[in-house]
Protein backbone atom coordinates (compact mmCIF):
# COMPACT_ATOMS: atom_id res chain seq x y z
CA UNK A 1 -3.64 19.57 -55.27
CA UNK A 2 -1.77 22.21 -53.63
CA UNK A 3 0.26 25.11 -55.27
CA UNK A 4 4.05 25.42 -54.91
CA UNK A 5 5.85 28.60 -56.27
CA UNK A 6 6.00 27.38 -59.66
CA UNK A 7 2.64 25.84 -59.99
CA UNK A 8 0.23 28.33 -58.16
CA UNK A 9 -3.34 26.87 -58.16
CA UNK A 10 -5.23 30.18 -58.60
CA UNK A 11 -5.24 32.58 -60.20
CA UNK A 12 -8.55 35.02 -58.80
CA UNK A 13 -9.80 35.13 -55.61
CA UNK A 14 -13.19 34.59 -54.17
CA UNK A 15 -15.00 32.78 -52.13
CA UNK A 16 -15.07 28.95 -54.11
CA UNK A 17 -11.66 27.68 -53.06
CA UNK A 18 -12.03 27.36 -49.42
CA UNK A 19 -11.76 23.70 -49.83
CA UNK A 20 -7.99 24.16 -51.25
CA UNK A 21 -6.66 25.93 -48.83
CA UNK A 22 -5.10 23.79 -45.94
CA UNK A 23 -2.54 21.67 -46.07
CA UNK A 24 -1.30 20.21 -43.06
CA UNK A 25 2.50 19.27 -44.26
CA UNK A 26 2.96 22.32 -45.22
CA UNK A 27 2.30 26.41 -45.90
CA UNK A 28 0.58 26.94 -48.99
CA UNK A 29 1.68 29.15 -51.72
CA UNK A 30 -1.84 30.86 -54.09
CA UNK A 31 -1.16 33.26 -56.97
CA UNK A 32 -3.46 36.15 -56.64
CA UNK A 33 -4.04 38.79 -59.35
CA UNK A 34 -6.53 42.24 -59.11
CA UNK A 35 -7.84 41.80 -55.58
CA UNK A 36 -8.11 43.88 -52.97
CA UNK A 37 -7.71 42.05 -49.37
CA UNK A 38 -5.16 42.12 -46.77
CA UNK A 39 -2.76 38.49 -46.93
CA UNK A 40 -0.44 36.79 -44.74
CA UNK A 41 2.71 36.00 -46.45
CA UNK A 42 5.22 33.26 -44.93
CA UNK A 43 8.77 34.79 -44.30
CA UNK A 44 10.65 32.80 -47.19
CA UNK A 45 13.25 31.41 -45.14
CA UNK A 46 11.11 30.67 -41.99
CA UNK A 47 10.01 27.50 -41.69
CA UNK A 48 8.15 27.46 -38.13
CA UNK A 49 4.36 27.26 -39.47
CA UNK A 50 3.03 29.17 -35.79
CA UNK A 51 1.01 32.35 -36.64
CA UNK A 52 4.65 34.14 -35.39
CA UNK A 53 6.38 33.14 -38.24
CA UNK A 54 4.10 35.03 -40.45
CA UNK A 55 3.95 38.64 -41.49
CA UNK A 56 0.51 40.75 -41.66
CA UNK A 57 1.19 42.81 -45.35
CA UNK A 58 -1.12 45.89 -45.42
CA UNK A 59 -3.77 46.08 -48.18
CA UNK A 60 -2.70 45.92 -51.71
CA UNK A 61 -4.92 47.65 -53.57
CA UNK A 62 -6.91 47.06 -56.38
CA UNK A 63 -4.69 45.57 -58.42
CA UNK A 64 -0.89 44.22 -58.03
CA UNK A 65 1.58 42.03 -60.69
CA UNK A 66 1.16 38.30 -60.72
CA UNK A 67 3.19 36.73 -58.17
CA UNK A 68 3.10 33.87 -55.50
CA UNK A 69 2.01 34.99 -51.86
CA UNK A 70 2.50 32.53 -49.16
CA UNK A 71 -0.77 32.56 -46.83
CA UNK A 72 -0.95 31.48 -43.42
CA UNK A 73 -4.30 29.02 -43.90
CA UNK A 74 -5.74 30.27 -40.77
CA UNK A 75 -5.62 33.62 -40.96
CA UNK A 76 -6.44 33.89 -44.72
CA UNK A 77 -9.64 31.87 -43.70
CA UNK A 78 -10.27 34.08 -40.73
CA UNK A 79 -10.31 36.68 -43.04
CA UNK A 80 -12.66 35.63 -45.50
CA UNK A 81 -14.69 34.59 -42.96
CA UNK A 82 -14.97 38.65 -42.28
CA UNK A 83 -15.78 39.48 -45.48
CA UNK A 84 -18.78 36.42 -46.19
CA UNK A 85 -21.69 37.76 -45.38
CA UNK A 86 -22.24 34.65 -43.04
CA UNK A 87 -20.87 34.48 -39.76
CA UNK A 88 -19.27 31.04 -39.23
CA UNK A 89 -18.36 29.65 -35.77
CA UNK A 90 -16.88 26.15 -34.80
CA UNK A 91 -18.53 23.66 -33.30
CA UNK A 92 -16.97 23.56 -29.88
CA UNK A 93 -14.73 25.67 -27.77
CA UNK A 94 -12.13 23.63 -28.90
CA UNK A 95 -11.91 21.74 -31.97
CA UNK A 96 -9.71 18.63 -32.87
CA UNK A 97 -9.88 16.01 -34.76
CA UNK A 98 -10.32 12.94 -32.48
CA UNK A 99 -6.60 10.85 -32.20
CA UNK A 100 -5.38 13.31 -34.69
CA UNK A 101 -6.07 10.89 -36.98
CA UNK A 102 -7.20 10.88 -40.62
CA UNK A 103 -9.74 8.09 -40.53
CA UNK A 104 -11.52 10.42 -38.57
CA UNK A 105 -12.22 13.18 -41.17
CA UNK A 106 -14.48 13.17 -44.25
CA UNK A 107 -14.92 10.92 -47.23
CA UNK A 108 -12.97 7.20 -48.48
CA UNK A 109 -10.87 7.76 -44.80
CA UNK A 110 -11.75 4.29 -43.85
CA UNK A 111 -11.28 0.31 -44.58
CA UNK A 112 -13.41 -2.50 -43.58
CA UNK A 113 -11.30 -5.74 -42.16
CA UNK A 114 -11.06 -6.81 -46.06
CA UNK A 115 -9.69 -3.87 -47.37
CA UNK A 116 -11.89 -2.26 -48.59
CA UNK A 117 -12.41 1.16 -48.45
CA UNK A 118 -14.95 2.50 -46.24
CA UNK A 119 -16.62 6.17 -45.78
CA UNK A 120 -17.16 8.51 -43.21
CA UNK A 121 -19.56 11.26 -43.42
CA UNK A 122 -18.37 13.59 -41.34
CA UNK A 123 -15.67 15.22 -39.07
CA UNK A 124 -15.20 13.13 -35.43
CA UNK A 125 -14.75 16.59 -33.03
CA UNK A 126 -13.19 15.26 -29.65
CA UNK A 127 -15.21 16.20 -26.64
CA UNK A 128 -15.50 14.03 -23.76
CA UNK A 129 -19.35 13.36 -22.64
CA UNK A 130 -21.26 16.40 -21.70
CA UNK A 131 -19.76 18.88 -23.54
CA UNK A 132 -21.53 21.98 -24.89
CA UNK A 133 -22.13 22.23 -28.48
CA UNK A 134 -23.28 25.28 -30.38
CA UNK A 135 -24.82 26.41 -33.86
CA UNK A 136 -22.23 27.01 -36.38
CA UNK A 137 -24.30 29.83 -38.09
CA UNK A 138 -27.39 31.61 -37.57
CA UNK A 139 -29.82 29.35 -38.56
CA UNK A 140 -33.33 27.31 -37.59
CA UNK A 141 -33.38 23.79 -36.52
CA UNK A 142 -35.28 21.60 -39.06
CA UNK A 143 -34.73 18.25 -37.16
CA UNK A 144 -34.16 17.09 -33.85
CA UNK A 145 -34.20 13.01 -33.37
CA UNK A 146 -33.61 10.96 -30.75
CA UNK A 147 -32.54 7.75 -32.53
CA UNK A 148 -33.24 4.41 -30.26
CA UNK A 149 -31.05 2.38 -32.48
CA UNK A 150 -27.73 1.27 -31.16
CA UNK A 151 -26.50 1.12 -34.98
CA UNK A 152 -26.99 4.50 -35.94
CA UNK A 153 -26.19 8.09 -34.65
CA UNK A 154 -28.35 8.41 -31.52
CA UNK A 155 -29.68 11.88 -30.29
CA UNK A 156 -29.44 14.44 -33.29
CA UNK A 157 -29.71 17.83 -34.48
CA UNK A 158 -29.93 19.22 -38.24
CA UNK A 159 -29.69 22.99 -38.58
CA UNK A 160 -30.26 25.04 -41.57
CA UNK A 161 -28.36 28.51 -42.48
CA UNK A 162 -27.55 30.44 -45.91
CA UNK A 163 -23.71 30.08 -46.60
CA UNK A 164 -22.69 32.56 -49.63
CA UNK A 165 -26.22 32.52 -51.04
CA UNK A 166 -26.79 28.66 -50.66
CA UNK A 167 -28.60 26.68 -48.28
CA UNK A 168 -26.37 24.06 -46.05
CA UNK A 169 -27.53 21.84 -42.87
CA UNK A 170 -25.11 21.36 -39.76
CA UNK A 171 -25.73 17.92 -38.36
CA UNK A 172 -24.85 17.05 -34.80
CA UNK A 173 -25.10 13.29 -34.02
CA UNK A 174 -24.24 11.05 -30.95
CA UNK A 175 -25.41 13.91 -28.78
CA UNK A 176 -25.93 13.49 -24.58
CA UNK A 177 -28.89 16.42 -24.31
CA UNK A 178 -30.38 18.31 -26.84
CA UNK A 179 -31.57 22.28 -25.91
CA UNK A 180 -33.42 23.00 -28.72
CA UNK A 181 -36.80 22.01 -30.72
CA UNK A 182 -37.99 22.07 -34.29
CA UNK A 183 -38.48 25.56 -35.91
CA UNK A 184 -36.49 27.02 -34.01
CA UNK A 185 -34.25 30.18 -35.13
CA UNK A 186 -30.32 30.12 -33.36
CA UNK A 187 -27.62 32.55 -33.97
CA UNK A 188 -23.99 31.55 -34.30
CA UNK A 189 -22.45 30.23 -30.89
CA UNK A 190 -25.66 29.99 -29.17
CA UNK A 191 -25.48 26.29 -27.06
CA UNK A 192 -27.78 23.93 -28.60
CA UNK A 193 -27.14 21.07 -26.49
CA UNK A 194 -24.19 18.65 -25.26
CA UNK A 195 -21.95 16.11 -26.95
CA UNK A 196 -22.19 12.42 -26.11
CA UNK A 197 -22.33 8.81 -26.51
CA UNK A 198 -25.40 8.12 -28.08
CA UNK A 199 -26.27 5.71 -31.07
CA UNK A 200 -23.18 3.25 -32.38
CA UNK A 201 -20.98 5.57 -29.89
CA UNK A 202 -22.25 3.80 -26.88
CA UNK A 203 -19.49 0.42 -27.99
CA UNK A 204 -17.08 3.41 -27.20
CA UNK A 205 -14.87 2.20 -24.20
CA UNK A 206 -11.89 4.77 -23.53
CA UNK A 207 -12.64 7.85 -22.75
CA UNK A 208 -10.25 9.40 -25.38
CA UNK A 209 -13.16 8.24 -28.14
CA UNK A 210 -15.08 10.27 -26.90
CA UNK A 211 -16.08 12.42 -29.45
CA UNK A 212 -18.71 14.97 -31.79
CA UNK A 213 -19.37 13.83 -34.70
CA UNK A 214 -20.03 16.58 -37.45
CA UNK A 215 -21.37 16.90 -41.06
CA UNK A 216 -22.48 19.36 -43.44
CA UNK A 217 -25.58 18.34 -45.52
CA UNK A 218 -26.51 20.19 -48.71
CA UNK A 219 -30.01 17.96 -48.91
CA UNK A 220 -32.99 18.32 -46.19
CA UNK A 221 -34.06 15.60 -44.56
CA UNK A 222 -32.63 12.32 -43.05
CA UNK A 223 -29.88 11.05 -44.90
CA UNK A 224 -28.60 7.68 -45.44
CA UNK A 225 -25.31 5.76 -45.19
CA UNK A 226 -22.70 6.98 -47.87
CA UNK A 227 -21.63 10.64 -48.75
CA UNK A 228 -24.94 11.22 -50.58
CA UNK A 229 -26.23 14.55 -49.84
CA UNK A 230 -23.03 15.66 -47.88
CA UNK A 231 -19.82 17.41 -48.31
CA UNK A 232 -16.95 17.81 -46.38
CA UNK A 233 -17.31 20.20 -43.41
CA UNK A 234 -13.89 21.40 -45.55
CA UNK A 235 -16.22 23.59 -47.28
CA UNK A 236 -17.57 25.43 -44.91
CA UNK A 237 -14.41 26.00 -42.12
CA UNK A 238 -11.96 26.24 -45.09
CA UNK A 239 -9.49 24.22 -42.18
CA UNK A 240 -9.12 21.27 -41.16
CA UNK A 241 -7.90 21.16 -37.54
CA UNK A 242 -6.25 17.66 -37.90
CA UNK A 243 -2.75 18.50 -36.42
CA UNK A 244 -3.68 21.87 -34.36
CA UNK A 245 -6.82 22.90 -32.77
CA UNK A 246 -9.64 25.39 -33.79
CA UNK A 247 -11.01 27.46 -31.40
């Protein structure tokens, strides 16, 4: 649920409520009280949501009364970004959801023919075959797997890094090449291989399919089908860039 001016949804920042912070309708109001960080605020009567419309307010001090700011999502999670101790990095040079499309993101996003409702682990990036991918964090590679099966998600890569003081895995699947090995330590933005059509990917026909697909893991190993063991990459990017690339 997302605030409005008479229902803020926080009350104290810190780093736990990444995962409330975008909205793609619309700008989203958070009542902050006693912190010290420098916020966006969306002009009142502006409703253009580009960065333009928004004004930079200087740092507030300690401590200010309760009221409702209006953040711009990116830049609030740009800043907190700065102040985690972990660097954080997308993906790709540019990152869209694939179609701009829902089913494409994380969690019950899905139906099977009956109706049913169907999962997907992950975020679907767009990136046409061959295109570099890179480590979202400094990290080490715990698993690299080239997967034979054509049901499944092909050539893979499972990287470990410390977000905030707890231990996540970015997992790279459907990949063309793969540039790094096992044990391996990376640093944020170094290329660690190239996106492709591996695994159930290869049934992809038009080239606007083409895609990444992304997950965050909080559990080593291989995983299964379902969400066990994942959450949504939401966690970790605070945005979802659904409607408007991330770069």
């Amino acid at each position: 649920m997302f605030g409005t001016a008479n229902q803020p949804i926080l009350k104290n920042q810190s780093q736990g409520f990444l995962a409330t912070l975008y909205n793609p309708e619309k700008p989203l109001s958070v009542k902050i009280s006693n912190s010290n960080l420098s916020v966006w605020h969306l002009l009142k009567d502006s409703t253009d949501d580009s960065r333009d419309s928004w004004q930079k307010k200087a740092s507030i001090g300690s401590s200010f009364p309760d009221e409702v700011y209006y953040f711009h999502p990116i830049a609030f999670i740009e800043h907190l970004r700065k102040i985690s101790k972990t660097k954080i990095v997308w993906p790709l040079r540019r990152n869209m959801i694939r179609k701009k499309m829902k089913n494409h993101t994380f969690g019950p996003v899905r139906k099977y023919p009956d109706g049913r409702v169907k999962n997907h682990q992950g975020w679907d990036f767009e990136a046409s075959v061959g295109t570099e991918i890179y480590s979202i964090a400094d990290g080490e590679v715990v698993d690299v797997f080239e997967d034979p099966s054509p049901d499944n998600f092909g050539f893979q890569i499972k990287i470990s890094f410390d977000y905030n003081d707890k231990i996540y895995y970015a997992f790279y699947a459907h990949l063309k090449k793969i540039d790094v090995s096992i044990g391996e330590k990376v640093k944020a933005g170094d290329k660690i291989g190239q996106s492709g059509k591996s695994g159930n990917a290869a049934t992809l026909r038009s080239p606007r399919d083409e895609h990444l697909h992304f997950e965050i893991h909080i559990e080593s190993g291989r995983l299964g089908k379902g969400l066990a063991g994942r959450v949504s990459p939401l966690e970790i990017f605070g945005i979802c860039p659904l409607y408007n690339a991330a770069m």
